[in-house]
Protein backbone atom coordinates (compact mmCIF):
# COMPACT_ATOMS: atom_id res chain seq x y z
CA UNK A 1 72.24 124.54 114.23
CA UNK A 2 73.15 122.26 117.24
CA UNK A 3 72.17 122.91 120.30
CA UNK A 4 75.61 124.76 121.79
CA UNK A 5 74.75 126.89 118.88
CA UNK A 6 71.50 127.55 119.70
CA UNK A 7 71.77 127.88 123.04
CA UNK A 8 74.70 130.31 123.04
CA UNK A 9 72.45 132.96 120.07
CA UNK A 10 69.38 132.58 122.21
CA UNK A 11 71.68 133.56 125.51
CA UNK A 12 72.76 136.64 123.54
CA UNK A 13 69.54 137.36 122.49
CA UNK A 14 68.25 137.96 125.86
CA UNK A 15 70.56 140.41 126.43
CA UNK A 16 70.15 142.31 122.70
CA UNK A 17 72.94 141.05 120.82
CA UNK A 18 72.42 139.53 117.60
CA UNK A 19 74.96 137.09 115.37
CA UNK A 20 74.75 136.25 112.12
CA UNK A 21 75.64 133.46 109.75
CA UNK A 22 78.90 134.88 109.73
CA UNK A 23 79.61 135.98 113.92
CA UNK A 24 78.62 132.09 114.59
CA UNK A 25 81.16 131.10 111.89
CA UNK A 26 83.50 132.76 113.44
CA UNK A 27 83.28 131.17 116.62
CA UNK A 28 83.20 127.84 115.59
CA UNK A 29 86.19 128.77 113.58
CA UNK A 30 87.44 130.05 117.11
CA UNK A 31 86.62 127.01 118.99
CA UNK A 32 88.24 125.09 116.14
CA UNK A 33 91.51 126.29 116.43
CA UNK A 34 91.81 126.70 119.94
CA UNK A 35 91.52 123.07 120.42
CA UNK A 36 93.75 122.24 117.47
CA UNK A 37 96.12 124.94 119.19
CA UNK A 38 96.08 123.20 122.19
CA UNK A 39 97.48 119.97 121.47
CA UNK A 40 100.72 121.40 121.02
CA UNK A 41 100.66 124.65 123.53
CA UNK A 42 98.74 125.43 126.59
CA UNK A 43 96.02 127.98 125.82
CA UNK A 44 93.18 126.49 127.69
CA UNK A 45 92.26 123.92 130.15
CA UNK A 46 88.70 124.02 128.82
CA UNK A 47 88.17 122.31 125.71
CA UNK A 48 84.72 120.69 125.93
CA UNK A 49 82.60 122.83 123.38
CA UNK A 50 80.07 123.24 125.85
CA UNK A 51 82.40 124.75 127.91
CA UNK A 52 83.93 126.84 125.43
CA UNK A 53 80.91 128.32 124.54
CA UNK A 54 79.79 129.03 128.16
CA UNK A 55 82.98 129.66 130.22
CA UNK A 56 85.09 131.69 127.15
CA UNK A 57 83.25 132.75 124.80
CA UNK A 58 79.74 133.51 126.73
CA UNK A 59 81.81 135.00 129.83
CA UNK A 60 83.76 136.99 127.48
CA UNK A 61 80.77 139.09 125.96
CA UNK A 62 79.29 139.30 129.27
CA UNK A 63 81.51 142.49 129.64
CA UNK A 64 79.04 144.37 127.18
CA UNK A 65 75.81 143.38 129.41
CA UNK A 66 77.28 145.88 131.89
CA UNK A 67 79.34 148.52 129.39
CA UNK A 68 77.55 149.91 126.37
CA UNK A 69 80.42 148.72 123.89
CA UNK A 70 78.48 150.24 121.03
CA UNK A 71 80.03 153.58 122.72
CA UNK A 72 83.57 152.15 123.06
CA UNK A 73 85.93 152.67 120.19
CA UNK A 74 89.36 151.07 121.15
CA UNK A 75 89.80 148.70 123.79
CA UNK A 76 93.40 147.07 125.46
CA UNK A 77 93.01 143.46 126.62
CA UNK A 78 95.86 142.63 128.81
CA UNK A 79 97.24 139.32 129.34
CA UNK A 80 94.55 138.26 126.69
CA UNK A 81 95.51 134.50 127.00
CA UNK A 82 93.53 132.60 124.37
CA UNK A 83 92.15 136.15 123.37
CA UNK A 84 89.88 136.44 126.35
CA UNK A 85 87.94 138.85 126.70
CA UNK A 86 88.87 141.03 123.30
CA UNK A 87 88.25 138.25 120.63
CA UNK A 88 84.99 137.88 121.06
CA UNK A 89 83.74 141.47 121.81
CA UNK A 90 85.38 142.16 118.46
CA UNK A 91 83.78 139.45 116.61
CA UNK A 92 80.61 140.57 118.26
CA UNK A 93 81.39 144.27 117.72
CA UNK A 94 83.37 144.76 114.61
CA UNK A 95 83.92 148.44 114.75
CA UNK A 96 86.11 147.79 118.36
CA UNK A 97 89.99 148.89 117.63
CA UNK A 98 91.51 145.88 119.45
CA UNK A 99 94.85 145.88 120.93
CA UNK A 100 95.85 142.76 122.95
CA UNK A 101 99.27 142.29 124.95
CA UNK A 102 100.59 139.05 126.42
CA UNK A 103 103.69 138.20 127.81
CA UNK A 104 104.06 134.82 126.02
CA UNK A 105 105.20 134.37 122.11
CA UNK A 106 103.48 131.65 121.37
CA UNK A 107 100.33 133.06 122.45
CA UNK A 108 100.81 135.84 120.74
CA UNK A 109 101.56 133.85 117.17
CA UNK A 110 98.02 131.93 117.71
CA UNK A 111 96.15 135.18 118.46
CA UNK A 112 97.77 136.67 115.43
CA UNK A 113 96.72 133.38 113.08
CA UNK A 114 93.26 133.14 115.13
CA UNK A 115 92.82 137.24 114.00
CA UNK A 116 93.93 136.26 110.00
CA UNK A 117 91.45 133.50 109.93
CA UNK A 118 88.72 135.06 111.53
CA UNK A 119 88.98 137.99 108.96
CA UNK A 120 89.72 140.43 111.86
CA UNK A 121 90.33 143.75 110.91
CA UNK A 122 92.44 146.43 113.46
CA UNK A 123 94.04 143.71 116.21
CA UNK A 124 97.17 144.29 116.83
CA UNK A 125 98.77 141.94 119.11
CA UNK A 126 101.65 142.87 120.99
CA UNK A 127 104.50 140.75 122.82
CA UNK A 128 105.76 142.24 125.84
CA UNK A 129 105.19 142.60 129.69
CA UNK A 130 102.33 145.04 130.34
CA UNK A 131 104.62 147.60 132.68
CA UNK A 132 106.84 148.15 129.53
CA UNK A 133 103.99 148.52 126.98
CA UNK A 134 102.40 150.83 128.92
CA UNK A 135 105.67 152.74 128.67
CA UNK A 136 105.62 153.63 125.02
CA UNK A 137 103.53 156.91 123.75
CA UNK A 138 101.79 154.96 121.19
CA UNK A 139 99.75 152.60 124.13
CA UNK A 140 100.30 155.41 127.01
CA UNK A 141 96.61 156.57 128.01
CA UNK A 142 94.99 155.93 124.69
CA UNK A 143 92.13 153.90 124.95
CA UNK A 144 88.73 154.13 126.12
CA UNK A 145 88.86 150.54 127.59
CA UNK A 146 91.12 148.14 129.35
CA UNK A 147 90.07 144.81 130.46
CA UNK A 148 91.54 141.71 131.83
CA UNK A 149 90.14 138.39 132.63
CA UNK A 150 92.84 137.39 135.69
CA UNK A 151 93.75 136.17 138.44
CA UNK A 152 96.06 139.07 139.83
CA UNK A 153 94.26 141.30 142.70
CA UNK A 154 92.64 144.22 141.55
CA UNK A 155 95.49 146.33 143.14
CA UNK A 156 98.20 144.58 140.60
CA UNK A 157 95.47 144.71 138.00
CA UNK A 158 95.14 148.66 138.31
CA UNK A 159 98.52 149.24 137.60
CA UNK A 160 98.68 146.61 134.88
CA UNK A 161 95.72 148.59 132.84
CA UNK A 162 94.62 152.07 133.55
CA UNK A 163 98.14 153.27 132.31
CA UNK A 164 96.75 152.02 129.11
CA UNK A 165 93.16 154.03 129.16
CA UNK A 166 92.61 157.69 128.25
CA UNK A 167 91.68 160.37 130.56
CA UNK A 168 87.45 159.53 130.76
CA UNK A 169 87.80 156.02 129.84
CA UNK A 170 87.64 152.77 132.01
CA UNK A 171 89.08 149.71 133.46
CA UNK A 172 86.71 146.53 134.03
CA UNK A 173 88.32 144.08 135.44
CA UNK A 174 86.49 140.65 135.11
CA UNK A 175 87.08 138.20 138.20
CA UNK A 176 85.21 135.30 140.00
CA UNK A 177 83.80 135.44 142.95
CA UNK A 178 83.47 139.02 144.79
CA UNK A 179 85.49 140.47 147.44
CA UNK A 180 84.68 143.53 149.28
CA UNK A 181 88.00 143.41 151.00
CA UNK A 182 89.69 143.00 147.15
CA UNK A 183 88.07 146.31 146.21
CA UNK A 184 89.17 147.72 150.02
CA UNK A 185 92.66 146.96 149.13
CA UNK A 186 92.66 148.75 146.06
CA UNK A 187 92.54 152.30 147.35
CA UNK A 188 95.99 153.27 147.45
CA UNK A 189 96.33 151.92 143.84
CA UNK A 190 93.28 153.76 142.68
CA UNK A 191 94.61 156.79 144.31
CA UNK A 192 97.94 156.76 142.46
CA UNK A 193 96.87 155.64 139.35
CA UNK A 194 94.22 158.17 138.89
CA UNK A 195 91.25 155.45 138.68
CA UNK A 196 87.95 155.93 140.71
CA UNK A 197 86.16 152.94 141.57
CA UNK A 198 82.81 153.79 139.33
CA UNK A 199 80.49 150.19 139.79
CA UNK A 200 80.43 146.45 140.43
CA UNK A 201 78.44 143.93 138.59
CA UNK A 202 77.91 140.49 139.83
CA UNK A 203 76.36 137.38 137.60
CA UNK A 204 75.81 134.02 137.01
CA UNK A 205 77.00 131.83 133.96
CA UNK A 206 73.67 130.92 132.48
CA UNK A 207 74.44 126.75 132.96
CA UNK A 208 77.26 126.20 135.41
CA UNK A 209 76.06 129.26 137.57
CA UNK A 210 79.67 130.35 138.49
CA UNK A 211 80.08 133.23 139.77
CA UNK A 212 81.14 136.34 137.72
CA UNK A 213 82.31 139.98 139.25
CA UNK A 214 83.11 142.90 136.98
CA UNK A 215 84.97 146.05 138.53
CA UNK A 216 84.33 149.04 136.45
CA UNK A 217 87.20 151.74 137.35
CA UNK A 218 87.31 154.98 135.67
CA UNK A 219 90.46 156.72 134.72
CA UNK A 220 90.26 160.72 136.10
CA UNK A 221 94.04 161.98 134.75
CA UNK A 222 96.75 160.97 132.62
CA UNK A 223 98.80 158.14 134.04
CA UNK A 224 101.83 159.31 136.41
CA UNK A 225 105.20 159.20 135.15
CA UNK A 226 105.99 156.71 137.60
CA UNK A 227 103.88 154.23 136.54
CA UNK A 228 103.81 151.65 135.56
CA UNK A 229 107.04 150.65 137.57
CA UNK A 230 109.81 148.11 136.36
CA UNK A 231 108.50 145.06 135.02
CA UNK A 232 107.44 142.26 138.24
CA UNK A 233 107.26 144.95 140.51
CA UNK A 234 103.65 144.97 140.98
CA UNK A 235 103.37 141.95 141.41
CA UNK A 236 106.43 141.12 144.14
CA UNK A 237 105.71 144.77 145.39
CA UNK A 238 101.82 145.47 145.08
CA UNK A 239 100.30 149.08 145.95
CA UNK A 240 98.76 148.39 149.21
């Protein structure tokens, strides 16, 4: 076992998650193909193994240090990316029902290869723009958690995700750095989505020591019919 490897089981460790043979196979099969991906499409700017390991995969589980995932059935990953945050939460918790949207094709077609050669069973990755998913009765308010690992302002973000969780279920949203005036901003969204700000979690990355915020919202009623609205409009025309 290198020392990446042994680095990133002892990190998980600490915080009572344990991978076996097969989990760490998996990610290296993971960091494999994300760097063969990414010769010929842009998935990731960070390809240093290291870095993989700490800033993707590492930051990725770091959701279930602050939400018992154990007690999560189905989670929605929106704008997933590379498969960030969902892929590996699944790989570390197998029994997860994964669904993963992103607006880009070609994303999707890796994330769908990436799930077949991990062995991944119930992912189902979706092409589309997260306003129109969110639209059909099959994703509409059906899962106990929706992440995403973006850049958008929380207020964009809301709208983007808790159409997707249940009635009792949550939104975390993982950022960078905090922003009290982020969260402030959010009200109006909260209000009309039906989310309640529940807790914020702020951390380090173990070696880099970047910062890390989670937002954990939680969903009180079904989604209005009004919402999501047409696709781009929360971003050109956030809920402020």
């Amino acid at each position: 076992m290198d020392k990446t490897t042994q680095w990133f089981v002892a990190a998980l460790e600490e915080k009572g998650i344990s991978l076996s043979p097969r989990q760490l196979e998996q990610f290296e099969t993971y960091f494999t193909m994300l760097v063969d991906w990414n010769d010929r499409m842009n998935l990731t700017g960070i390809t240093e193994r290291d870095a993989v390991y700490e800033k993707h995969f590492y930051d990725s589980v770091s959701l279930s240090f602050f939400v018992d995932l154990n007690q999560v059935g189905s989670i929605a990953d929106i704008g997933s990316g590379a498969g960030f945050p969902s892929i590996p939460l699944k790989i570390c918790f197998p029994h997860l029902k994964v669904l993963i949207v992103d607006s880009l094709n070609k994303r999707i077609g890796f994330l769908k290869a990436l799930s077949e050669a991990l062995g991944l069973e119930q992912v189902e990755c979706v092409h589309g723009r997260a306003e129109d998913i969110a639209r059909m009765p099959e994703y509409r308010d059906r899962f106990d958690l929706a992440t995403a690992r973006a850049v958008a302002r929380l207020n964009v973000l809301n709208e983007f995700c808790l159409p997707f969780v249940k009635p009792g279920g949550f939104f975390a949203a993982m950022k960078g750095s905090q922003s009290d005036e982020e969260v402030k901003e959010a009200a109006v969204s909260l209000r009309e989505l039906k989310g309640r700000l529940k807790s914020e979690f702020g951390f380090s990355l173990p070696h880099e020591q970047a910062e890390r915020h989670i937002v954990l919202v939680e969903k009180k009623e079904p989604t209005p019919r009004k919402y999501p609205r047409k696709a781009g409009t929360p971003l050109k025309q956030p809920l402020i």
